[in-house]
Protein backbone atom coordinates (compact mmCIF):
# COMPACT_ATOMS: atom_id res chain seq x y z
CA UNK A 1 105.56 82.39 162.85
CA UNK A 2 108.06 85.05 162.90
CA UNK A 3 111.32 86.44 161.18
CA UNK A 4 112.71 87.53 164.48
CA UNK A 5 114.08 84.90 166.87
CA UNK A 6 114.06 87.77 169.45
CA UNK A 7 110.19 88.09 169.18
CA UNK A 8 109.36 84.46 169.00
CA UNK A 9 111.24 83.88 172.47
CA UNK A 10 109.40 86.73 174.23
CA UNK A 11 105.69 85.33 172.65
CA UNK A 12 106.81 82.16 173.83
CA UNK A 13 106.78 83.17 177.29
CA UNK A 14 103.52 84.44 177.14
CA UNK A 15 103.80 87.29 179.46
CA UNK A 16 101.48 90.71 178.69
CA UNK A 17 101.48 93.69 180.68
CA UNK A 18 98.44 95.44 182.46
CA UNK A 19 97.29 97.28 179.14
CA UNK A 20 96.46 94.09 177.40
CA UNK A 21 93.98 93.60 179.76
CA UNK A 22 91.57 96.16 178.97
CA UNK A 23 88.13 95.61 178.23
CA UNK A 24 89.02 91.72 179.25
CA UNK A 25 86.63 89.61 181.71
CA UNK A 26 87.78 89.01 184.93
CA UNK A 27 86.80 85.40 184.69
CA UNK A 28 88.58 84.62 181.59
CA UNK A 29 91.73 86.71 183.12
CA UNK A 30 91.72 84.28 186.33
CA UNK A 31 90.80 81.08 184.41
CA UNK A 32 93.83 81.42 181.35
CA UNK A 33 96.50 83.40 183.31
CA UNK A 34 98.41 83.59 186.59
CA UNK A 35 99.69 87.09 187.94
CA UNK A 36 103.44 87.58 187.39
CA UNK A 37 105.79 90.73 188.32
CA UNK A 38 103.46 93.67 186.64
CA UNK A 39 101.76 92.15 184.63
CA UNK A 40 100.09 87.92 183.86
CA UNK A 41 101.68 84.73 182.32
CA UNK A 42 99.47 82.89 180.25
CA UNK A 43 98.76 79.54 181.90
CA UNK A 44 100.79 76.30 180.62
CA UNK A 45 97.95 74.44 179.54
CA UNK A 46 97.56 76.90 176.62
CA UNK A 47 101.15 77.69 176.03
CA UNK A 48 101.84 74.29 175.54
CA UNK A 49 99.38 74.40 172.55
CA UNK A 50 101.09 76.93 170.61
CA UNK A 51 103.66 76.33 168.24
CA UNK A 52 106.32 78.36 167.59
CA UNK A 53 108.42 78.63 164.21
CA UNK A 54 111.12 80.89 162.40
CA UNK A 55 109.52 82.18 159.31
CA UNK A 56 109.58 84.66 156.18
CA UNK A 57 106.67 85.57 154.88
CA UNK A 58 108.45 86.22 151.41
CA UNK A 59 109.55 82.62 151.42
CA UNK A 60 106.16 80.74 150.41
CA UNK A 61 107.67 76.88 150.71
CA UNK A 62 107.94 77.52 154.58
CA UNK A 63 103.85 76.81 154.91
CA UNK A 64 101.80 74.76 155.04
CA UNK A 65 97.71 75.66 154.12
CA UNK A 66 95.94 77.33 157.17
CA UNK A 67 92.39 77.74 157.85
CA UNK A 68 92.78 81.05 159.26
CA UNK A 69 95.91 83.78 159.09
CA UNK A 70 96.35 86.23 161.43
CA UNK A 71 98.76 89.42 159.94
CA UNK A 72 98.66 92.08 161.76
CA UNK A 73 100.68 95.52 161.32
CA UNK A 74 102.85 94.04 158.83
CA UNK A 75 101.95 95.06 155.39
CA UNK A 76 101.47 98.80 156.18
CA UNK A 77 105.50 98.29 156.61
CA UNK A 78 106.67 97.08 153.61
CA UNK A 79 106.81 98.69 149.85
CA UNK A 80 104.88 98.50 147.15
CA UNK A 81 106.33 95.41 144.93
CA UNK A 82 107.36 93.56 148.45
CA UNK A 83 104.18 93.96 150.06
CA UNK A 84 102.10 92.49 146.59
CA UNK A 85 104.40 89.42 146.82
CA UNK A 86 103.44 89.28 150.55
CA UNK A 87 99.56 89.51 149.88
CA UNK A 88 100.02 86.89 147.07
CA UNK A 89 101.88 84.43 149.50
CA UNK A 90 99.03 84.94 152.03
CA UNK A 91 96.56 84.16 148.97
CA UNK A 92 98.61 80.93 148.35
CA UNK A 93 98.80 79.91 152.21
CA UNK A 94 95.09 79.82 152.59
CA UNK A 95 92.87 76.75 152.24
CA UNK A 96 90.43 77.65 149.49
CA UNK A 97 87.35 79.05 152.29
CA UNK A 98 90.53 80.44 154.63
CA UNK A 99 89.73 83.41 156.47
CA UNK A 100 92.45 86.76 156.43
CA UNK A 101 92.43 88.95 159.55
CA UNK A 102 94.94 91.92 158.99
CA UNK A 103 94.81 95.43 160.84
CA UNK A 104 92.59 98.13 160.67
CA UNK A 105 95.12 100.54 158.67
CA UNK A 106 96.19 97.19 156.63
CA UNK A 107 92.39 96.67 154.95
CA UNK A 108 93.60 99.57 152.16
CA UNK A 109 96.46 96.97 151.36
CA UNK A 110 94.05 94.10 149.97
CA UNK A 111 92.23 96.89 147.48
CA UNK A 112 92.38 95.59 144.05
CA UNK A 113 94.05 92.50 145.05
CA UNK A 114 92.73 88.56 145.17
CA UNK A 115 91.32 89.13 148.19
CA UNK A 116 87.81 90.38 148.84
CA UNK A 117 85.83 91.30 151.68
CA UNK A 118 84.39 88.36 154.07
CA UNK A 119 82.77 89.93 157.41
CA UNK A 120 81.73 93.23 158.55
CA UNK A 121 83.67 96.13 157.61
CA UNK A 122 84.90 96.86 161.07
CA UNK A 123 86.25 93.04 161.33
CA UNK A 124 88.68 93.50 158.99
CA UNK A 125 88.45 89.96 157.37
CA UNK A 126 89.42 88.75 153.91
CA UNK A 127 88.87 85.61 151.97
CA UNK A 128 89.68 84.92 148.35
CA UNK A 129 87.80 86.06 145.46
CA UNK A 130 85.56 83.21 144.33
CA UNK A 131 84.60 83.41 140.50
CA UNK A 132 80.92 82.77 140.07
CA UNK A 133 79.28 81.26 137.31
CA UNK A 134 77.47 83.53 135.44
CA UNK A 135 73.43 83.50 136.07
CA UNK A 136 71.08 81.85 133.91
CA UNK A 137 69.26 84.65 131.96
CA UNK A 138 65.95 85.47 133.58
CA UNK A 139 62.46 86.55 132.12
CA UNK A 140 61.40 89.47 133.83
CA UNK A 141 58.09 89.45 134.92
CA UNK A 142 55.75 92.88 135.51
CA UNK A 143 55.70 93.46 139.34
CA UNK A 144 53.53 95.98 140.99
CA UNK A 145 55.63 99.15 141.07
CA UNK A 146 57.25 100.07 144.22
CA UNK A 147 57.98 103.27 146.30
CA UNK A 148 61.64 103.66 146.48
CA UNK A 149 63.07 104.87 149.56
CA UNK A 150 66.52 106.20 149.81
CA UNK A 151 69.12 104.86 153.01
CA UNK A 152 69.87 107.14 155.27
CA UNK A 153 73.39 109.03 155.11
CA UNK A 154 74.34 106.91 157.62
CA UNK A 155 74.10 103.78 155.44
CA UNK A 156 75.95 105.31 152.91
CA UNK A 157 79.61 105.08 154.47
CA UNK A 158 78.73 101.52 155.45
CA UNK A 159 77.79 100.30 151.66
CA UNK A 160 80.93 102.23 150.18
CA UNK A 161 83.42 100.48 152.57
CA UNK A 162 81.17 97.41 150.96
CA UNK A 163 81.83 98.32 147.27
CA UNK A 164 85.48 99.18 147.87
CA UNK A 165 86.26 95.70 149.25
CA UNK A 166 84.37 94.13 146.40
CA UNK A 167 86.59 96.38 144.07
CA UNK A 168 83.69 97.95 142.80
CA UNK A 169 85.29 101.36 142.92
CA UNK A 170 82.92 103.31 141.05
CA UNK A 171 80.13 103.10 143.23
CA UNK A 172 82.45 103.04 146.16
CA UNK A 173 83.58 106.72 145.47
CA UNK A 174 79.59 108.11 144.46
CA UNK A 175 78.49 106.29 147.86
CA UNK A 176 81.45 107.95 149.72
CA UNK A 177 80.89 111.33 148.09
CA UNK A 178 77.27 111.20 148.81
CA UNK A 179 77.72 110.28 152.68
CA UNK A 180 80.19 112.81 152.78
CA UNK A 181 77.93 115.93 151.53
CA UNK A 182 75.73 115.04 154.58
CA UNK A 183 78.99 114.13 156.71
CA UNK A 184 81.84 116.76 155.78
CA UNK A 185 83.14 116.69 158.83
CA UNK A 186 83.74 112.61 158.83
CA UNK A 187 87.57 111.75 159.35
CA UNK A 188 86.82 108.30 158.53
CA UNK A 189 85.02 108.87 155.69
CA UNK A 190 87.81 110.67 153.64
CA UNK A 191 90.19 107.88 154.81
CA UNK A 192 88.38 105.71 152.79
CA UNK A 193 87.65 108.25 149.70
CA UNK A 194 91.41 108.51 150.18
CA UNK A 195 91.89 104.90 149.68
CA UNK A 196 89.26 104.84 146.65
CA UNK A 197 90.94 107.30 144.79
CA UNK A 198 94.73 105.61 145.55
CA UNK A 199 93.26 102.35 144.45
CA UNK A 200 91.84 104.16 141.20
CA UNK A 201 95.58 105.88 140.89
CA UNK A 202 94.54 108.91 141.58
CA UNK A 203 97.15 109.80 143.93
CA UNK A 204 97.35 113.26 144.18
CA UNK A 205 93.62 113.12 145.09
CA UNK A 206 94.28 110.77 147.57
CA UNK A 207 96.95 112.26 149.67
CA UNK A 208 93.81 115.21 149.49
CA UNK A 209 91.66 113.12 151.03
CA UNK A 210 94.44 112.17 153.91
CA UNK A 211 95.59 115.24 154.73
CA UNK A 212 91.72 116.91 155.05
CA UNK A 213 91.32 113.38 157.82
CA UNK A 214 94.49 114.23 159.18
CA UNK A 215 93.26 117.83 159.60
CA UNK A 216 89.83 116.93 161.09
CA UNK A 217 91.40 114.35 163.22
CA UNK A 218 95.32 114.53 163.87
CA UNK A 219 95.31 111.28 165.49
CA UNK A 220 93.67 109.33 162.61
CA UNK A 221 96.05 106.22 162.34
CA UNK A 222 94.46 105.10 159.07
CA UNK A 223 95.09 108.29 157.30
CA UNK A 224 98.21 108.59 159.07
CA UNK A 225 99.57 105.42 157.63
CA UNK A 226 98.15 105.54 154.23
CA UNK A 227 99.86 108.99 153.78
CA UNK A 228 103.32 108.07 155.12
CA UNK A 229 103.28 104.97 152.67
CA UNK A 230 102.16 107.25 149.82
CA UNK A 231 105.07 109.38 150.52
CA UNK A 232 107.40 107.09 151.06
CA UNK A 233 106.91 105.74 147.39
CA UNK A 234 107.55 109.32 146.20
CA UNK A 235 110.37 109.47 147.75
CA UNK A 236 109.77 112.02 150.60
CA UNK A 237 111.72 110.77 153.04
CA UNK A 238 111.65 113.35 155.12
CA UNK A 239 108.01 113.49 155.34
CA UNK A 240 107.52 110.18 155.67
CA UNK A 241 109.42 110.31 158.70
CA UNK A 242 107.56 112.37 160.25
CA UNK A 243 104.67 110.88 159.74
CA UNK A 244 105.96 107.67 160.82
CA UNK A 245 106.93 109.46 164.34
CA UNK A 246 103.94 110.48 164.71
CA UNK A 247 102.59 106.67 164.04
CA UNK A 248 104.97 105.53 166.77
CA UNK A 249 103.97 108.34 169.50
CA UNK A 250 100.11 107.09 168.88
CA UNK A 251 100.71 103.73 169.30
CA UNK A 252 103.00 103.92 172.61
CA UNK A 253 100.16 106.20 174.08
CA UNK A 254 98.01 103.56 173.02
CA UNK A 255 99.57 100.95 174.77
């Protein structure tokens, strides 16, 4: 499903150039496509499977439930109030154990929102939050004490990505801070402490935590599109633009 009749015609065709392809088996490149001009054309027999429909995302009574939602490199484009009524349409659209896949740089977007954290943190899959009953009280019972041994900085990054997609943003940021005391240098790691502190409002802190990724690693798309958001909802124009040049030179050297 797409807004653009323009884009649906060219997916229909199914044709991908020679950078799609890497990392991709041979086998499964022989066996589902069919060379064609400089790139492949995705065999018939799965085209013919797909279908195809005109779309706005903003426009809920267009779906239908899904089992799984694909939304990629959308929601990093629109603003603040659009983009909630986007995630909340998404929410809707879902069956009630539907799955959410949305880009890397998108996973800052579902902070604080109905949506919580359903796979590894590099997956980049949601599903919606599930109220659970509250636990029947339990009696503790003595236990034999045990030695506590602390994670390794290494485990820290992982269990604050963890806490910030469960919301919990308080242990989030001490987790983050903590890995980052061992890992100052981290680029990734301020991303997120970035993202805690914009989901906690702090946004002067945030744009902080950006910049310091931006200047550790230029090419950090995360913190590249976090910031450019940030200022576009300040109104910096101008800087937003630039950022969002420097977005679009990334990603064509990427493809």
């Amino acid at each position: 499903m797409d807004i653009s009749y323009r884009s649906l015609d060219r997916a229909r065709q199914g044709i991908y150039g020679q950078n799609s392809f890497r990392g991709v088996d041979k086998d499964i490149l022989q066996h589902y496509f069919r060379p064609y001009a400089q790139g492949y054309e995705l065999q018939e027999m799965i085209k013919s499977k797909v279908q195809f429909s005109y779309g706005n995302l903003l426009q809920f009574k267009a779906f239908q439930e899904y089992d799984i939602i694909f939304c990629r490199n959308l929601l990093i484009y629109l603003d603040r109030d659009t983009r909630t009524q986007a995630i909340a349409n998404l929410a809707r659209a879902l069956t009630p154990d539907g799955l959410l896949f949305v880009g890397h740089s998108e996973a800052g977007c579902l902070m604080n929102t109905v949506f919580v954290s359903a796979g590894p943190a590099k997956a980049f899959v949601f599903r919606r939050h599930q109220p659970t009953p509250a636990p029947m009280p339990v009696v503790p019972q003595p236990s034999p004490s045990v030695k506590v041994v602390a994670p390794p900085p290494e485990c820290l990054l992982a269990q604050a990505q963890l806490k910030a997609n469960q919301n919990d943003l308080v242990s989030a940021l001490s987790l983050c801070q903590a890995y980052l005391q061992a890992h100052p240098l981290d680029s990734s790691a301020h991303t997120l402490l970035g993202e805690i502190y914009q989901a906690q409002g702090e946004i002067a802190q945030a744009m902080q935590c950006y910049q310091k990724a931006l200047y550790l690693d230029p090419v950090h798309y995360s913190a590249l599109v976090h910031l450019m958001l940030l200022k576009q909802e300040q109104g910096d124009r101008a800087g937003a633009m630039i950022l969002q040049q420097r977005i679009d030179r990334l990603g064509h050297r990427e493809n």
